[in-house]
PDB file of N, CA and C in Angstrom:
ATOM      1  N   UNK A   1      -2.570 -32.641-175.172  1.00  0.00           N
ATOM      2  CA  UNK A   1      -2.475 -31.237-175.475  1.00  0.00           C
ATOM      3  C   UNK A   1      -1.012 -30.813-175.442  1.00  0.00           C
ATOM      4  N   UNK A   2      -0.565 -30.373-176.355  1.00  0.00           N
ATOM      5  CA  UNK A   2       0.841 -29.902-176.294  1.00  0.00           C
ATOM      6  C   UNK A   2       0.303 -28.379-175.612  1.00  0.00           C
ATOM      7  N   UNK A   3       2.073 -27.694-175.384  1.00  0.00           N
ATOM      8  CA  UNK A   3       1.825 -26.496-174.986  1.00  0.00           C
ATOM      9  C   UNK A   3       3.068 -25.891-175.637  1.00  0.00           C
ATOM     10  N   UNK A   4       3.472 -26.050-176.889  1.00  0.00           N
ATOM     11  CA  UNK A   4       4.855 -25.641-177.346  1.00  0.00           C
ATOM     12  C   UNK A   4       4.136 -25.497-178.847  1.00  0.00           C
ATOM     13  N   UNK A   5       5.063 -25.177-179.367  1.00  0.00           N
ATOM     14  CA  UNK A   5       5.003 -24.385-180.845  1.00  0.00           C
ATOM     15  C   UNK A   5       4.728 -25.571-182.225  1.00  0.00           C
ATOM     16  N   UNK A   6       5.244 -26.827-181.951  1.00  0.00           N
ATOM     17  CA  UNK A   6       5.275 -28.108-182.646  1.00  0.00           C
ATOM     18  C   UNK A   6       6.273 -28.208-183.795  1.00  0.00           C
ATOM     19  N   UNK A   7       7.341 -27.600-183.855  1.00  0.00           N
ATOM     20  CA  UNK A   7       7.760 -27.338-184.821  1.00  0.00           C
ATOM     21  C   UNK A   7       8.618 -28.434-184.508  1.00  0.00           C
ATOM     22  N   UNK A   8       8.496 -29.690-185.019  1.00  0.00           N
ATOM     23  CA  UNK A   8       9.406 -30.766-185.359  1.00  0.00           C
ATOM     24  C   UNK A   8      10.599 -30.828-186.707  1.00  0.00           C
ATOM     25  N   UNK A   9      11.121 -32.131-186.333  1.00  0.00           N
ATOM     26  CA  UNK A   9      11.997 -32.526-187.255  1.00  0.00           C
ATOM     27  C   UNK A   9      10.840 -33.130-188.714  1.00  0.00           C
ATOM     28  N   UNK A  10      10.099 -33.737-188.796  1.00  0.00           N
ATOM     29  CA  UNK A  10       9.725 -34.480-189.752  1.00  0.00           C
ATOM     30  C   UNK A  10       8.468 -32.991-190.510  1.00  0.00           C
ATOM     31  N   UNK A  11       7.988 -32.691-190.011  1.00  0.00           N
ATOM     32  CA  UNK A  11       6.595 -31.592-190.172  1.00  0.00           C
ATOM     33  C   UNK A  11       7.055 -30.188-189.944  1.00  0.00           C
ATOM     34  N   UNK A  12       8.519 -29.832-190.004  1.00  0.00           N
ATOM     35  CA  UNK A  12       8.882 -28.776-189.150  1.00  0.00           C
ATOM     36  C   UNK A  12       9.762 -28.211-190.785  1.00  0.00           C
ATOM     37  N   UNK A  13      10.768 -27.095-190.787  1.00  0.00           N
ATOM     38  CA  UNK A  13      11.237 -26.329-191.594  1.00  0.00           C
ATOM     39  C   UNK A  13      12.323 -25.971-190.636  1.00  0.00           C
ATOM     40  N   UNK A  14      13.708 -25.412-191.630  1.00  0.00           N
ATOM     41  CA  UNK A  14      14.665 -24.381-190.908  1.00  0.00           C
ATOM     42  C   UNK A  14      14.214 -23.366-190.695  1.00  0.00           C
ATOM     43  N   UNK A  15      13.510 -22.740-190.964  1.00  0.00           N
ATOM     44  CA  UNK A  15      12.839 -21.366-191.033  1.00  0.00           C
ATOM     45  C   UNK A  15      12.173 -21.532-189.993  1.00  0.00           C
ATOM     46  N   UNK A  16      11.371 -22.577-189.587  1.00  0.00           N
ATOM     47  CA  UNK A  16      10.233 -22.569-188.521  1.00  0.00           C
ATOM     48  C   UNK A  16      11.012 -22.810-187.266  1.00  0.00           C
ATOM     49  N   UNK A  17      12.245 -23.621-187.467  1.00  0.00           N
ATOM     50  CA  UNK A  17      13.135 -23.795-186.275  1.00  0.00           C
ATOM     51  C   UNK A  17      13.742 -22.931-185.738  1.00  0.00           C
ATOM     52  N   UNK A  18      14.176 -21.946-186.886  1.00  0.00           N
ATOM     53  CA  UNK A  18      14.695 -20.486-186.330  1.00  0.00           C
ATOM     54  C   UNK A  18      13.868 -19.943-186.090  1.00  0.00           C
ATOM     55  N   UNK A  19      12.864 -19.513-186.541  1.00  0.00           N
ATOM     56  CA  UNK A  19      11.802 -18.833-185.699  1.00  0.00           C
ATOM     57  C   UNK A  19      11.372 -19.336-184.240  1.00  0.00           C
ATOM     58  N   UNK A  20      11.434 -20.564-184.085  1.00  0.00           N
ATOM     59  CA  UNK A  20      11.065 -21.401-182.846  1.00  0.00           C
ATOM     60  C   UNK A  20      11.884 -20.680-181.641  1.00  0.00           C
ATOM     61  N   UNK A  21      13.250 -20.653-182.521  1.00  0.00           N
ATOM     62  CA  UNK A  21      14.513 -20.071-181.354  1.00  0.00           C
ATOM     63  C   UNK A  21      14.361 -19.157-181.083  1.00  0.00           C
ATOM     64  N   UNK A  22      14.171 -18.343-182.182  1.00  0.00           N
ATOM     65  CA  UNK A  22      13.449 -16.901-181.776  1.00  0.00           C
ATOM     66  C   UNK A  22      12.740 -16.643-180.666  1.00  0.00           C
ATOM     67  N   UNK A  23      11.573 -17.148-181.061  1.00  0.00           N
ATOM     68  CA  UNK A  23      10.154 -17.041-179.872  1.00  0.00           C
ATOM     69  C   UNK A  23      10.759 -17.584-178.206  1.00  0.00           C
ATOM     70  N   UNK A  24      11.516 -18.545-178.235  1.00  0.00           N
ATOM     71  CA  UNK A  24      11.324 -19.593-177.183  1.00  0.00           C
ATOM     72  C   UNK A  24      12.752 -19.026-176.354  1.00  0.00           C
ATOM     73  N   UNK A  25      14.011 -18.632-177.197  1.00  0.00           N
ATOM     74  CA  UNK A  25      14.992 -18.134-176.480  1.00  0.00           C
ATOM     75  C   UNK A  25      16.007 -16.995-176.811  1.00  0.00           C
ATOM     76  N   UNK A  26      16.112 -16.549-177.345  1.00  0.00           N
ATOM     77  CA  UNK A  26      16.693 -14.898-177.757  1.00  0.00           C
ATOM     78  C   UNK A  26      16.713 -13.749-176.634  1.00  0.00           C
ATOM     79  N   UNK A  27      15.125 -13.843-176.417  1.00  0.00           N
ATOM     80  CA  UNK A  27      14.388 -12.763-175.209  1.00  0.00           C
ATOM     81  C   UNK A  27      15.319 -13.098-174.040  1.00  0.00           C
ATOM     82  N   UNK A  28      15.223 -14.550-173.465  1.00  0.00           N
ATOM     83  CA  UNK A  28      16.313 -14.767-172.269  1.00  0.00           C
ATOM     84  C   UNK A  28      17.938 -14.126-172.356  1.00  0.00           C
ATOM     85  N   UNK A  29      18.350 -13.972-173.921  1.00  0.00           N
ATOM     86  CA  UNK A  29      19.305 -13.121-173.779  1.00  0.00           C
ATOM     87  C   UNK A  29      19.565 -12.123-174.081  1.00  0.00           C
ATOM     88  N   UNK A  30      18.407 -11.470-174.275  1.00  0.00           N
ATOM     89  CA  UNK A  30      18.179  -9.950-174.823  1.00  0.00           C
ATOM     90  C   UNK A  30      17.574  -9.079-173.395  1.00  0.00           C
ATOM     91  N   UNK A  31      17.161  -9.842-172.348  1.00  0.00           N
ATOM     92  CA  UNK A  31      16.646  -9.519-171.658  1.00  0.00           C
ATOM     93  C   UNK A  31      17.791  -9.569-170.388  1.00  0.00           C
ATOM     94  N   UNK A  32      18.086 -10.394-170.310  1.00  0.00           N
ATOM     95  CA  UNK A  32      19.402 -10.651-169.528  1.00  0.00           C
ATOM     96  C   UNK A  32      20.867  -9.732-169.598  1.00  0.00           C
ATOM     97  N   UNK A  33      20.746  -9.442-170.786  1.00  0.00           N
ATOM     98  CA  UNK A  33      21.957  -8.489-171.272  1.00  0.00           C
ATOM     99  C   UNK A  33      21.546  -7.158-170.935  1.00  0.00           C
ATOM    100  N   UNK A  34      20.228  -6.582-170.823  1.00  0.00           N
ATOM    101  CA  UNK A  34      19.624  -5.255-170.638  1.00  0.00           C
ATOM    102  C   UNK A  34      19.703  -5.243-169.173  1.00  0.00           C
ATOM    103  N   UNK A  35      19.401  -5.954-168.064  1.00  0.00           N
ATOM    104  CA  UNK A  35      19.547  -6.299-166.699  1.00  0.00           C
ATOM    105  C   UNK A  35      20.782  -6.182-166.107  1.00  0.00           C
ATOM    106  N   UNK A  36      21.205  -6.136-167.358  1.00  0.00           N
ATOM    107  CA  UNK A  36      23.313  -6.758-166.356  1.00  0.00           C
ATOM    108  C   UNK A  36      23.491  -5.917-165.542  1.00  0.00           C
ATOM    109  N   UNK A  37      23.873  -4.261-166.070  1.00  0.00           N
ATOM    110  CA  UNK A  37      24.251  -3.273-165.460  1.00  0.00           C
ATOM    111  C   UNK A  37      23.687  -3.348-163.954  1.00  0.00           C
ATOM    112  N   UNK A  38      22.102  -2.928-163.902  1.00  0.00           N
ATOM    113  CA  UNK A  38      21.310  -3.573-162.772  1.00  0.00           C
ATOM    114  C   UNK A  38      21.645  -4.301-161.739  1.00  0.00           C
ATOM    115  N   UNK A  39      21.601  -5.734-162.441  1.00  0.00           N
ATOM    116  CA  UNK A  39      22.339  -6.556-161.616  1.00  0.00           C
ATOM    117  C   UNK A  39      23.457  -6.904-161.143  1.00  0.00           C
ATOM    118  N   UNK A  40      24.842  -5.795-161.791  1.00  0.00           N
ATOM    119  CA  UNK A  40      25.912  -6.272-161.162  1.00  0.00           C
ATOM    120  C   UNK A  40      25.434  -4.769-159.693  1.00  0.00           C
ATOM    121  N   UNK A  41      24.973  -3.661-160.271  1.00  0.00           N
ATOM    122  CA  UNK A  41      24.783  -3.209-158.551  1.00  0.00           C
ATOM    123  C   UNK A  41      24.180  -3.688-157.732  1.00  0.00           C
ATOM    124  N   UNK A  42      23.128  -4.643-157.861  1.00  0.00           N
ATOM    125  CA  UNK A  42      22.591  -5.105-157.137  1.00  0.00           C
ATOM    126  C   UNK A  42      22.900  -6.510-156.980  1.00  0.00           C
ATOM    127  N   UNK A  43      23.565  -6.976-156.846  1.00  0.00           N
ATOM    128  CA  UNK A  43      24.039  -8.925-156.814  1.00  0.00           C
ATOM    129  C   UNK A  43      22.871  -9.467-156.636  1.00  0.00           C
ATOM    130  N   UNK A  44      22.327  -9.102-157.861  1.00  0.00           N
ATOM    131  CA  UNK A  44      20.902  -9.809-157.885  1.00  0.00           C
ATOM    132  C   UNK A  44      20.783 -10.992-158.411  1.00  0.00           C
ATOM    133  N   UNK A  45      19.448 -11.814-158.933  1.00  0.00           N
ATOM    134  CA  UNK A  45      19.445 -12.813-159.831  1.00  0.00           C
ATOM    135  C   UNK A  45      18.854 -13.098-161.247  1.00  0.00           C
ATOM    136  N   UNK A  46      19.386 -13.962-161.459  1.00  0.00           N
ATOM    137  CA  UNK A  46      18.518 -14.501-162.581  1.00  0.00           C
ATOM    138  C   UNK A  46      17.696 -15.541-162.573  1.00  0.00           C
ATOM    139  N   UNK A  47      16.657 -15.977-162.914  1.00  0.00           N
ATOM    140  CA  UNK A  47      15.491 -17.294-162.685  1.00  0.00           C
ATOM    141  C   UNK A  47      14.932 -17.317-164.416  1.00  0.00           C
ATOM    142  N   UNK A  48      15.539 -18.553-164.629  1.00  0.00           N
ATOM    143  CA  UNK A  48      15.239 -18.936-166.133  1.00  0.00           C
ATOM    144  C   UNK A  48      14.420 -20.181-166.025  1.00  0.00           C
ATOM    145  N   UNK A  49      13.221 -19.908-166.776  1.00  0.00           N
ATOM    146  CA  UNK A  49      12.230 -21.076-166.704  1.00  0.00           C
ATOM    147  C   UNK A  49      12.708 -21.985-168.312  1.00  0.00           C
ATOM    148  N   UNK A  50      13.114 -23.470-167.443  1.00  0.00           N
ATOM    149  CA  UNK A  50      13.103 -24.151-168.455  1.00  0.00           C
ATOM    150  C   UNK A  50      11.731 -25.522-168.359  1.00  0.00           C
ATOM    151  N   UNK A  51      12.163 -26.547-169.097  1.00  0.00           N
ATOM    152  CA  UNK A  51      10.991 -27.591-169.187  1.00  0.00           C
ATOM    153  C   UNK A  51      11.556 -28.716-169.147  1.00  0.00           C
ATOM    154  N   UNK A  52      11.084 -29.715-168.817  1.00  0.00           N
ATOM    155  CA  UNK A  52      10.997 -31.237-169.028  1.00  0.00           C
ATOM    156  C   UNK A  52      11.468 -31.747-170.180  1.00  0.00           C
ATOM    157  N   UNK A  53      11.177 -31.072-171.223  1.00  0.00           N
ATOM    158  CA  UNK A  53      11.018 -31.524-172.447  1.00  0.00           C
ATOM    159  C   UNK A  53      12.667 -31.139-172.664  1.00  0.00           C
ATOM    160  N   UNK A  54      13.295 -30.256-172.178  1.00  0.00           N
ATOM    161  CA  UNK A  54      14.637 -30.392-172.405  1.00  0.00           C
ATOM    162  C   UNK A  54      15.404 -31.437-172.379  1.00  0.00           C
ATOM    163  N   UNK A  55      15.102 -32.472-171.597  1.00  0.00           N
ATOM    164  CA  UNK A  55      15.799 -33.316-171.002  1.00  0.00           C
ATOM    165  C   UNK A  55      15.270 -35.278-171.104  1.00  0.00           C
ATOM    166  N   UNK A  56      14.075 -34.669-171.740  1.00  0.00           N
ATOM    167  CA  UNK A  56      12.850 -36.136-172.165  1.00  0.00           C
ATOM    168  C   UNK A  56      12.925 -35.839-173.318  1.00  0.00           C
ATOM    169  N   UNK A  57      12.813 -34.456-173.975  1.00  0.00           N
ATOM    170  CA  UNK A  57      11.891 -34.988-175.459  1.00  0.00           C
ATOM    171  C   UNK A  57      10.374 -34.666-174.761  1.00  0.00           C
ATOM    172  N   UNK A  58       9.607 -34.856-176.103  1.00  0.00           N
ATOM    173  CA  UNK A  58       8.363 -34.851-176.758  1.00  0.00           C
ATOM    174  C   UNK A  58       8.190 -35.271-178.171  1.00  0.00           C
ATOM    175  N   UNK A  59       8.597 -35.549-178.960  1.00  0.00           N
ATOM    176  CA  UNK A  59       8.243 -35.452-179.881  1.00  0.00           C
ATOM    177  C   UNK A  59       7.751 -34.442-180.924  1.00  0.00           C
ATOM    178  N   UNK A  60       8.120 -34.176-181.928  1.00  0.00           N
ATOM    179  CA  UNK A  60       7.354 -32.978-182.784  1.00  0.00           C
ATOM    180  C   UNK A  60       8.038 -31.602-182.211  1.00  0.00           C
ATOM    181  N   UNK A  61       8.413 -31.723-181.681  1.00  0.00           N
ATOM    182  CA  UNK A  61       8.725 -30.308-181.176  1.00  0.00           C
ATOM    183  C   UNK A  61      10.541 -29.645-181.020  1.00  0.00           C
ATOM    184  N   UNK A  62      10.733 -29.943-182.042  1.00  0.00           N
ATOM    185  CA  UNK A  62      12.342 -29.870-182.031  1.00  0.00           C
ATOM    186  C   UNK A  62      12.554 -28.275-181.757  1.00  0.00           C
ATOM    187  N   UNK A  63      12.102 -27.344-182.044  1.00  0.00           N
ATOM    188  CA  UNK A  63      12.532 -26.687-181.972  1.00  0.00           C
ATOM    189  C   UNK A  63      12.436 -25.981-180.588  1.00  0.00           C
ATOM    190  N   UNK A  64      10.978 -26.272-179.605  1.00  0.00           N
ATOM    191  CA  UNK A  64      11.343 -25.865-178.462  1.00  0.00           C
ATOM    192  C   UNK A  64      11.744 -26.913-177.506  1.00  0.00           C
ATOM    193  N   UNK A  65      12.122 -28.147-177.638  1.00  0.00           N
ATOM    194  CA  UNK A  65      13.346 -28.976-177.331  1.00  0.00           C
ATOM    195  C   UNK A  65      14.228 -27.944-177.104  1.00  0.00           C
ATOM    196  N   UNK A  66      14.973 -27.825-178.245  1.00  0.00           N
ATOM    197  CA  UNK A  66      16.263 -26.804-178.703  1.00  0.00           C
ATOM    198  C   UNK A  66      16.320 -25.633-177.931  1.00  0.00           C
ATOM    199  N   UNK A  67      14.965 -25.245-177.971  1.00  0.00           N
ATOM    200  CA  UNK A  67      15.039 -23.362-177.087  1.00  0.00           C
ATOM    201  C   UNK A  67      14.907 -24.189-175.739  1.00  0.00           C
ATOM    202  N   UNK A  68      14.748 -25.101-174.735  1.00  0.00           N
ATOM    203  CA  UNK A  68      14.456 -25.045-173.664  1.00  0.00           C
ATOM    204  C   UNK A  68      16.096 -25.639-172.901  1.00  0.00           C
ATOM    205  N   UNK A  69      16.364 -26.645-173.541  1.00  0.00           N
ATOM    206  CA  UNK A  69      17.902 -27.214-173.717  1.00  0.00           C
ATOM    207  C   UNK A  69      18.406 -26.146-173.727  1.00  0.00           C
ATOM    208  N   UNK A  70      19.111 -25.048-174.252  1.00  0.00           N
ATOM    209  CA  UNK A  70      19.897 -23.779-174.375  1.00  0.00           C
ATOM    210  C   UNK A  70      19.563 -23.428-173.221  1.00  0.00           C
ATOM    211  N   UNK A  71      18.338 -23.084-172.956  1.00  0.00           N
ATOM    212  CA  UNK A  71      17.984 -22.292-171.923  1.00  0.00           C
ATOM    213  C   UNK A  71      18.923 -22.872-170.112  1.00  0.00           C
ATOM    214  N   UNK A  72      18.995 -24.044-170.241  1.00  0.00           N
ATOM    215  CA  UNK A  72      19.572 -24.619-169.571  1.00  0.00           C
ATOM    216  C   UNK A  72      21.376 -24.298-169.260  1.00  0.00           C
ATOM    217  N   UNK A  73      21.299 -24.269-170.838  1.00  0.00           N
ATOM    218  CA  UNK A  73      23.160 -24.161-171.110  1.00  0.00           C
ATOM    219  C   UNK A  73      23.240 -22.696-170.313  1.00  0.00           C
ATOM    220  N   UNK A  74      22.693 -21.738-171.265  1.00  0.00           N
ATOM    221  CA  UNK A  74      22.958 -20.580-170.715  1.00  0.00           C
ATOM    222  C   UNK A  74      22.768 -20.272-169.123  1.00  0.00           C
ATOM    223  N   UNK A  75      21.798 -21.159-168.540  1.00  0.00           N
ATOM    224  CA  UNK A  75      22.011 -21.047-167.019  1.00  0.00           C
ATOM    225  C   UNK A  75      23.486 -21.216-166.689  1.00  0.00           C
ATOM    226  N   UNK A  76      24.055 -22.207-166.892  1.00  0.00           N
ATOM    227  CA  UNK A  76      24.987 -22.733-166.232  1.00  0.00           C
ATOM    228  C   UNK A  76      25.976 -21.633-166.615  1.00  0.00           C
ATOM    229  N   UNK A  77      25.746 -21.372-168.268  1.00  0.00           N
ATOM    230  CA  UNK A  77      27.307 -20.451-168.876  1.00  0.00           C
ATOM    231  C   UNK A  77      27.445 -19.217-167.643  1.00  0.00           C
ATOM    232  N   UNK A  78      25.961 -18.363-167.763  1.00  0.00           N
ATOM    233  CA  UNK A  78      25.494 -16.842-167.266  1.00  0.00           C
ATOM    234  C   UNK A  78      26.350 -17.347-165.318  1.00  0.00           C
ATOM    235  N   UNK A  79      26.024 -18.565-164.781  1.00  0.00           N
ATOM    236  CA  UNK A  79      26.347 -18.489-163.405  1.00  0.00           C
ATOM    237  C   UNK A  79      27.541 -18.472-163.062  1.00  0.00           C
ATOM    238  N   UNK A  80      28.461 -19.149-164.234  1.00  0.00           N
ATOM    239  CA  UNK A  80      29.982 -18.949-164.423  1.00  0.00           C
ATOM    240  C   UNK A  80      30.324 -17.851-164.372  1.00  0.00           C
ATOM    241  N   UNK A  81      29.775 -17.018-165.326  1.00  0.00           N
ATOM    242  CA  UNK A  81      30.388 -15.716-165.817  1.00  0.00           C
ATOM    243  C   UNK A  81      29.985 -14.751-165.029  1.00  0.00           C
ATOM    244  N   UNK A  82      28.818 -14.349-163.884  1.00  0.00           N
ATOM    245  CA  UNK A  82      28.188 -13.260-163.218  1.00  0.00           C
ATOM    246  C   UNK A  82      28.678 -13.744-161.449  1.00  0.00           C
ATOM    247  N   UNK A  83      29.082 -15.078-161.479  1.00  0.00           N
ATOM    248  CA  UNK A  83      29.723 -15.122-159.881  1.00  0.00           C
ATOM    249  C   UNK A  83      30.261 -14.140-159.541  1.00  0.00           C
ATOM    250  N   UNK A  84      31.191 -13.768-160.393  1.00  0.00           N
ATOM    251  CA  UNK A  84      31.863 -12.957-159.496  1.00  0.00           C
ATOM    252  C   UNK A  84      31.296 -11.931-158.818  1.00  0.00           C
ATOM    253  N   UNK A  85      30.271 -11.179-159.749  1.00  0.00           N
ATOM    254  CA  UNK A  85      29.651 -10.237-159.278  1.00  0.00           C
ATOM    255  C   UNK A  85      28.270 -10.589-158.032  1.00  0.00           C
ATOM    256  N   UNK A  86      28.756 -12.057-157.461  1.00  0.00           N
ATOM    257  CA  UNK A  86      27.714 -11.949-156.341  1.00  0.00           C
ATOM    258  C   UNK A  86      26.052 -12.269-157.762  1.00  0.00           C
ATOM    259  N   UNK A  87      26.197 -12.193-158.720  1.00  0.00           N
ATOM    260  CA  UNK A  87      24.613 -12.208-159.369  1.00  0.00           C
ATOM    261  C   UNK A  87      24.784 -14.087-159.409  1.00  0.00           C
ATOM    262  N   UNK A  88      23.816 -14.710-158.891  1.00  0.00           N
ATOM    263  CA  UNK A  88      23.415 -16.223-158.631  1.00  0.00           C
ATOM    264  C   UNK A  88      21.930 -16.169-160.197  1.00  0.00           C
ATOM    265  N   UNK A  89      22.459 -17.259-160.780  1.00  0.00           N
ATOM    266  CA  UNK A  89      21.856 -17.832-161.890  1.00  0.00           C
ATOM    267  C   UNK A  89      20.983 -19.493-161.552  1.00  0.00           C
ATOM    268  N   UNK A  90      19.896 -19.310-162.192  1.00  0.00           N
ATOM    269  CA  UNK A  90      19.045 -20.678-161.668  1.00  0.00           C
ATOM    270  C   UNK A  90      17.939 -20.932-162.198  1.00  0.00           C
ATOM    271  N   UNK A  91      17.884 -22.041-162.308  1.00  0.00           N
ATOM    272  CA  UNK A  91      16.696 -22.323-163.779  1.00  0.00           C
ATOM    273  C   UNK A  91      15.699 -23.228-162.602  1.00  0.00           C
ATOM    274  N   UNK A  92      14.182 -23.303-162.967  1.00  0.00           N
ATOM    275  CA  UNK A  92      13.457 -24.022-162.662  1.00  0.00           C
ATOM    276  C   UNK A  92      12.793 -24.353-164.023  1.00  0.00           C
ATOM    277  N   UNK A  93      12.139 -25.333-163.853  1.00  0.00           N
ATOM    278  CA  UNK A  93      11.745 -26.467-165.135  1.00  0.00           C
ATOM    279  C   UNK A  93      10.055 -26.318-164.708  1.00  0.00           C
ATOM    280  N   UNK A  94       9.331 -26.256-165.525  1.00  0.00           N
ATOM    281  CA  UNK A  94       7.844 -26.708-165.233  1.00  0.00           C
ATOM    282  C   UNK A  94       7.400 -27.510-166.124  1.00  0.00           C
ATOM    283  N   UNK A  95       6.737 -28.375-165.467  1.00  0.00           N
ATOM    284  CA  UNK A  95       6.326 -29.810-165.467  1.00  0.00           C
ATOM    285  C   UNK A  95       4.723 -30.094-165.393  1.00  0.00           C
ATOM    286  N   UNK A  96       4.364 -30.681-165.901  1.00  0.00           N
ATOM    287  CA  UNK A  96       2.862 -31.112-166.164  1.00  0.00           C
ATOM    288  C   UNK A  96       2.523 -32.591-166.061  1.00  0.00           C
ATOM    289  N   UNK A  97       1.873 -33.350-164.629  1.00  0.00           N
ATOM    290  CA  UNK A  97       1.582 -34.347-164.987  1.00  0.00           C
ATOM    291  C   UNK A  97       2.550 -35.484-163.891  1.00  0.00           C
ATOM    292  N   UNK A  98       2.248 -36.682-163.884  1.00  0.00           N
ATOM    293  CA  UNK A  98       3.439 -37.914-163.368  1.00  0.00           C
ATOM    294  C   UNK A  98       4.205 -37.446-164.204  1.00  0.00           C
ATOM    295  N   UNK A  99       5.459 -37.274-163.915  1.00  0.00           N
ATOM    296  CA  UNK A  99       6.943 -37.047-164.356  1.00  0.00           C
ATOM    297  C   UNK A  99       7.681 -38.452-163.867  1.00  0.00           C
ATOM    298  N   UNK A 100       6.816 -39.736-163.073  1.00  0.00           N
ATOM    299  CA  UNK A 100       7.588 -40.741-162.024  1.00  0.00           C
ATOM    300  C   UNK A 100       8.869 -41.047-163.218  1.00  0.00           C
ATOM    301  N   UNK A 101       8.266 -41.142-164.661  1.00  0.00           N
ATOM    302  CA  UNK A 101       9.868 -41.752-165.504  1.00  0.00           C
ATOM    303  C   UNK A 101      11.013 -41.009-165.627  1.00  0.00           C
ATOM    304  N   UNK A 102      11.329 -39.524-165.000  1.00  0.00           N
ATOM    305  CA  UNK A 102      12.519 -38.655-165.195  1.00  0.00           C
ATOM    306  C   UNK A 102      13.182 -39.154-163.498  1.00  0.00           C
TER     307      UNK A 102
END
């Protein structure tokens, strides 16, 4: 059973890939950017759910590969850039299953 959108390289489209990005990661920075103000008074956080599949693959699924990978980047970029303000950035991954090969 997948649980992602399937939008691969071989069965997949640019169109469907941008849309993929759309769905899967935009919101994390549309949502994040609306929070800022917020969070720089409050040295609050951020918690970005990424996946397995960022970092393994799946197959077929390039495009939320792509959105979950970013999702990652932008952790790291957002924790650079909001230290100062005390706001702590941090991704957890969810996982389905023996993972023993990662």
């Amino acid at each position: 059973m997948r649980i992602n959108d399937g939008v691969g390289l071989e069965h997949g489209s640019p169109e469907g890939f941008a849309a993929s990005l759309k769905r899967n990661l935009v919101h994390y920075y549309a949502v994040t950017q609306a929070a800022l103000p917020f969070l720089m008074r409050s040295a609050g956080s951020v918690v970005n759910i990424g996946s397995k599949v960022a970092l393994t693959g799946q197959g077929g699924t390039s495009g939320y590969a792509a959105s979950k990978g970013a999702i990652l980047g932008l952790t790291l970029e957002w924790a650079q850039e909001l230290s100062s303000y005390g706001i702590r950035v941090n991704a957890i991954s969810a996982r389905r299953g023996d993972d023993s090969a990662i």
